[in-house]
N, C-alpha and C. Protein backbone atom coordinates (compact mmCIF):
# COMPACT_ATOMS: atom_id res chain seq x y z
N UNK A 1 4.64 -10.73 -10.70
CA UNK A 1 4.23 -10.45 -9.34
C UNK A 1 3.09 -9.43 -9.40
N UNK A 2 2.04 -9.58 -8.53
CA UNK A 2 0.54 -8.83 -9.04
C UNK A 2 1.16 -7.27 -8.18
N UNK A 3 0.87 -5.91 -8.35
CA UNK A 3 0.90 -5.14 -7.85
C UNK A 3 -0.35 -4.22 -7.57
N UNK A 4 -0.39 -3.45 -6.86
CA UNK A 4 -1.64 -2.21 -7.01
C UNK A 4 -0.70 -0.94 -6.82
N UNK A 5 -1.26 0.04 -7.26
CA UNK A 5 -0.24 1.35 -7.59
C UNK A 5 -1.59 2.66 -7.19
N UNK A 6 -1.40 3.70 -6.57
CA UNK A 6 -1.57 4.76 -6.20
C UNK A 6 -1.18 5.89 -6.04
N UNK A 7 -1.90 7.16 -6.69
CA UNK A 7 -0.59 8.58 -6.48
C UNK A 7 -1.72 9.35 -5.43
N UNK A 8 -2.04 9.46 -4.35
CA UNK A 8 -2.52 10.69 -4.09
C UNK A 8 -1.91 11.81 -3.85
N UNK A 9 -2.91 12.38 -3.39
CA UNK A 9 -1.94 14.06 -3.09
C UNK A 9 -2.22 14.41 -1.75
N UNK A 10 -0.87 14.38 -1.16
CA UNK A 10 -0.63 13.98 -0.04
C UNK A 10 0.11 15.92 0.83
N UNK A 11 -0.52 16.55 1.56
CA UNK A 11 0.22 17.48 1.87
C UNK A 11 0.70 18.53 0.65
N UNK A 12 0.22 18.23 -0.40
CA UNK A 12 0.14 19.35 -1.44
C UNK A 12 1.01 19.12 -2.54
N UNK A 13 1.58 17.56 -2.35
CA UNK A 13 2.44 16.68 -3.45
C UNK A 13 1.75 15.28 -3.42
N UNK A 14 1.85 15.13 -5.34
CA UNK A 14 1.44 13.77 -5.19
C UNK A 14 2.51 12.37 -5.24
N UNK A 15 2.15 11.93 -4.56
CA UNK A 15 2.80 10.70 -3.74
C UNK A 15 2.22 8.90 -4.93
N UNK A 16 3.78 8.51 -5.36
CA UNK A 16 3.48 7.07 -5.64
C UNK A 16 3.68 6.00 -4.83
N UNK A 17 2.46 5.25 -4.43
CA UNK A 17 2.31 4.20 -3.51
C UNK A 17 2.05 2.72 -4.74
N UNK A 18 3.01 1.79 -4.49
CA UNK A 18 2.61 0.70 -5.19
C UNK A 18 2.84 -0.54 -4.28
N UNK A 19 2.23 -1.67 -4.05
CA UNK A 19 2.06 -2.66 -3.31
C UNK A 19 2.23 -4.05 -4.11
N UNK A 20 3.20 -4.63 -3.87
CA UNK A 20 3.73 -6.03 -4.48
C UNK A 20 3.47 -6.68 -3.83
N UNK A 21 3.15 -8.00 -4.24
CA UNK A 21 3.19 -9.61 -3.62
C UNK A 21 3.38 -10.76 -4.84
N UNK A 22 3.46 -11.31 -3.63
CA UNK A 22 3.27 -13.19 -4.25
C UNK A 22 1.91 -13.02 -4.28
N UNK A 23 1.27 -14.15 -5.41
CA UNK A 23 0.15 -15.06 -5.62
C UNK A 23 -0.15 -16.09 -4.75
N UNK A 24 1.11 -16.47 -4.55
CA UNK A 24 1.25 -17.70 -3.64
C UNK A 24 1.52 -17.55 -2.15
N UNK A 25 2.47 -17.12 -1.51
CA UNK A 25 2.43 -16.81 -0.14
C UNK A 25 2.10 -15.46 0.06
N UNK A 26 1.75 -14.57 -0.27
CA UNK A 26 1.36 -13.37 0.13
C UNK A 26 2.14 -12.09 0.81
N UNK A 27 3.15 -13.12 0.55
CA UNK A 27 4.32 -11.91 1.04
C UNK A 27 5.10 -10.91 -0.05
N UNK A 28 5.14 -9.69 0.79
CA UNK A 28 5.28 -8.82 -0.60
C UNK A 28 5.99 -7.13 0.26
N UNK A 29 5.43 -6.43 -0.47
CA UNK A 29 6.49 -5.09 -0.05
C UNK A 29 5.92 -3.73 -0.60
N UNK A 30 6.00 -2.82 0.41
CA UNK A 30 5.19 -1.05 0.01
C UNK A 30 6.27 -0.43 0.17
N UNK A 31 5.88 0.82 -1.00
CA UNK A 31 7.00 1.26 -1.78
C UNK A 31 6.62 2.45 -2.42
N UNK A 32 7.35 3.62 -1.38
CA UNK A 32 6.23 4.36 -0.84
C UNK A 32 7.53 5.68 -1.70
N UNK A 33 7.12 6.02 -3.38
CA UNK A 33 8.10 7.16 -4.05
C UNK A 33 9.14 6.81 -4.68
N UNK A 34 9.42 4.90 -4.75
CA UNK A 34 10.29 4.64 -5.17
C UNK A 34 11.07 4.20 -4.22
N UNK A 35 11.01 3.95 -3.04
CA UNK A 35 11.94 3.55 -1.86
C UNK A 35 10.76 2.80 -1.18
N UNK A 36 11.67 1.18 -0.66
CA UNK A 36 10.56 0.28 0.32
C UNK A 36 11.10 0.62 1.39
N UNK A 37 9.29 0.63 1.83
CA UNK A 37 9.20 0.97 3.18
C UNK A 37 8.82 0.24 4.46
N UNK A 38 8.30 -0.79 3.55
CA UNK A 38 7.64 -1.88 4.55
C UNK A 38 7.91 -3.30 3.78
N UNK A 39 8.46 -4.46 4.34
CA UNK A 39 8.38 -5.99 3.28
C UNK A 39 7.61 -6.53 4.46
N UNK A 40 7.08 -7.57 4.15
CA UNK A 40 6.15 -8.86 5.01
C UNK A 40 6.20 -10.35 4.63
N UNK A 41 6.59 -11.09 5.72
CA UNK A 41 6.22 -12.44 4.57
C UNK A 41 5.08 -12.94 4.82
N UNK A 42 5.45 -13.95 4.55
CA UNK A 42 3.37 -14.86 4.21
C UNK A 42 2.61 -14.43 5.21
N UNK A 43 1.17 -13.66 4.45
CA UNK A 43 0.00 -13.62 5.62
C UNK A 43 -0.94 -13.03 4.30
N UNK A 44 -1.73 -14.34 4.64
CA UNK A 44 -3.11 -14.46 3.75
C UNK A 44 -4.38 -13.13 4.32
N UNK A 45 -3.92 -12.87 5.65
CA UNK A 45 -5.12 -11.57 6.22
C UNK A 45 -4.06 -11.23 7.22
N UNK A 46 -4.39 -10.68 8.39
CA UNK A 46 -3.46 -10.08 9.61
C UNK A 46 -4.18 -8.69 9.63
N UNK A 47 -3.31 -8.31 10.13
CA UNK A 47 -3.59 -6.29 10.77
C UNK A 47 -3.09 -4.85 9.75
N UNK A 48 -3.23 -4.26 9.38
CA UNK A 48 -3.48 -2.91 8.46
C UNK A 48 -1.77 -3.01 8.67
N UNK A 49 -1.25 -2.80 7.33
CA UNK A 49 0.15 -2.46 7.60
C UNK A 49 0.18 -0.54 7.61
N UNK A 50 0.89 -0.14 8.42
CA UNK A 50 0.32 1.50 9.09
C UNK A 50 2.03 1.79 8.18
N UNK A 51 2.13 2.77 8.07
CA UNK A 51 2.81 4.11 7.74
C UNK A 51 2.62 5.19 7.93
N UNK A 52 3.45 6.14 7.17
CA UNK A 52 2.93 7.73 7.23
C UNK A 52 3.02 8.53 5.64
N UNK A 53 2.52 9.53 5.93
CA UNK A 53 2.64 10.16 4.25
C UNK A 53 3.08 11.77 4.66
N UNK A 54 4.18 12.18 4.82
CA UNK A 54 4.17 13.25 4.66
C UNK A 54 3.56 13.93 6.13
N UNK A 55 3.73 12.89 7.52
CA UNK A 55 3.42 12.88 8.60
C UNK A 55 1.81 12.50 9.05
N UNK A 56 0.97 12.25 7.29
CA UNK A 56 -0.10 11.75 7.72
C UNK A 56 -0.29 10.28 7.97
N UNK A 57 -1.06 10.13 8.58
CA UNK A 57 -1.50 8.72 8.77
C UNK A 57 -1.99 7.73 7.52
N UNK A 58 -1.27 6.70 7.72
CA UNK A 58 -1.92 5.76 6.21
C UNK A 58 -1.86 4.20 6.38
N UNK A 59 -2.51 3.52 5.92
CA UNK A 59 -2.29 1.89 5.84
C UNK A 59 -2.87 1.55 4.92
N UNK A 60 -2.54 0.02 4.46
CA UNK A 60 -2.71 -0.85 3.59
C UNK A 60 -3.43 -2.04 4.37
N UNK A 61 -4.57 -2.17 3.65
CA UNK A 61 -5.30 -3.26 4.24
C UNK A 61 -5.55 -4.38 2.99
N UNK A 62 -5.36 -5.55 3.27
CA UNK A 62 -5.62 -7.13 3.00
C UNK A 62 -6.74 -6.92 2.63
N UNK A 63 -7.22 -7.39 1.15
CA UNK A 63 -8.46 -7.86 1.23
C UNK A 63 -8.94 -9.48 0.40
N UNK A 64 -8.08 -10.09 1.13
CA UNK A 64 -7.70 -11.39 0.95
C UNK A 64 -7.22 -11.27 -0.52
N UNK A 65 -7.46 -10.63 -1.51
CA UNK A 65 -6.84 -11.14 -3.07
C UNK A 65 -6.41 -9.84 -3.44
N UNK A 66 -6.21 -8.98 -2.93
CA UNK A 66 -5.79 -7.66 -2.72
C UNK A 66 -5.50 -6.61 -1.87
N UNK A 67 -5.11 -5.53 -1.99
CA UNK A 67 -4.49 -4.42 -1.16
C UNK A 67 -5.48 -2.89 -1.41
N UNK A 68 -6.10 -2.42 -0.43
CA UNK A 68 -6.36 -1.25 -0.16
C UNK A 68 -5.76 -0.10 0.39
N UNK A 69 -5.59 1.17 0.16
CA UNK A 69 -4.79 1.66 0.51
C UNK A 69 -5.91 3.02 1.09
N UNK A 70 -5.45 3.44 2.69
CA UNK A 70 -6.37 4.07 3.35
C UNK A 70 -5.10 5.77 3.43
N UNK A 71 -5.54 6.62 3.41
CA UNK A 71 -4.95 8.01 3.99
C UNK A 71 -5.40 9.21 4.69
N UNK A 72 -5.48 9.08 6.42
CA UNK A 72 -6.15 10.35 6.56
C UNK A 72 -7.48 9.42 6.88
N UNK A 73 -8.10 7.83 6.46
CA UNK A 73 -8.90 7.24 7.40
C UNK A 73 -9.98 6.96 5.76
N UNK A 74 -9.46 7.87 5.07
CA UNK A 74 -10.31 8.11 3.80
C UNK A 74 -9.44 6.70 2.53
N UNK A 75 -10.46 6.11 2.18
CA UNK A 75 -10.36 5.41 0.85
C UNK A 75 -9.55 5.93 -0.13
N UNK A 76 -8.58 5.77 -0.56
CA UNK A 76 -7.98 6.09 -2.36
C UNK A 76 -7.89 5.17 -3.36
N UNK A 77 -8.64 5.57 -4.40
CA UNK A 77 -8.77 4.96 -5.30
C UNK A 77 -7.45 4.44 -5.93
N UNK A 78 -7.30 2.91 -6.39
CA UNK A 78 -5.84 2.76 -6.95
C UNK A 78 -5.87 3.59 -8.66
N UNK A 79 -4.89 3.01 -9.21
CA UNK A 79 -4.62 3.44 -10.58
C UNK A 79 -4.34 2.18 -11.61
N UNK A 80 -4.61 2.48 -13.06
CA UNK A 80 -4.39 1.60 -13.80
C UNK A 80 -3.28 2.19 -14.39
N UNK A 81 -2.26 0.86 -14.70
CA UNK A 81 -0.97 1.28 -15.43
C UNK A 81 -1.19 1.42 -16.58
């Protein structure tokens, strides 16, 4: 299952964000320290899945063959395992 993984530092701790899916239907799940926080099923595009971090604002955006992850409105770079 393809993932993307992220730690920022969120409120003065850093935070692991990793994002699972299917290849195939696109449904998948954020997993936000080790605990899911959000699952979805199939959707090839749709709307920013929103959360919070530590009361900040955050989402995950579709980018048709992948996942971006926004905090605070600002870009974070993912991570390589």
């Amino acid at each position: 299952m393809p993932h993307r993984m992220w730690r920022p530092n969120v409120g003065g701790a850093h935070h692991t964000i990793v994002v699972r899916w299917s290849p195939w239907a696109f449904d998948g799940e954020l997993v936000l320290d080790g605990t899911v926080i959000k699952t979805w099923g199939s959707r090839i595009s749709g709307p920013d899945i929103d959360f919070q971090i530590e009361g900040h604002p955050a989402f995950i955006r579709n980018t048709l063959t992948d996942f971006d992850l926004f905090v605070d409105g600002e870009k974070v770079a993912s991570i390589k395992e």
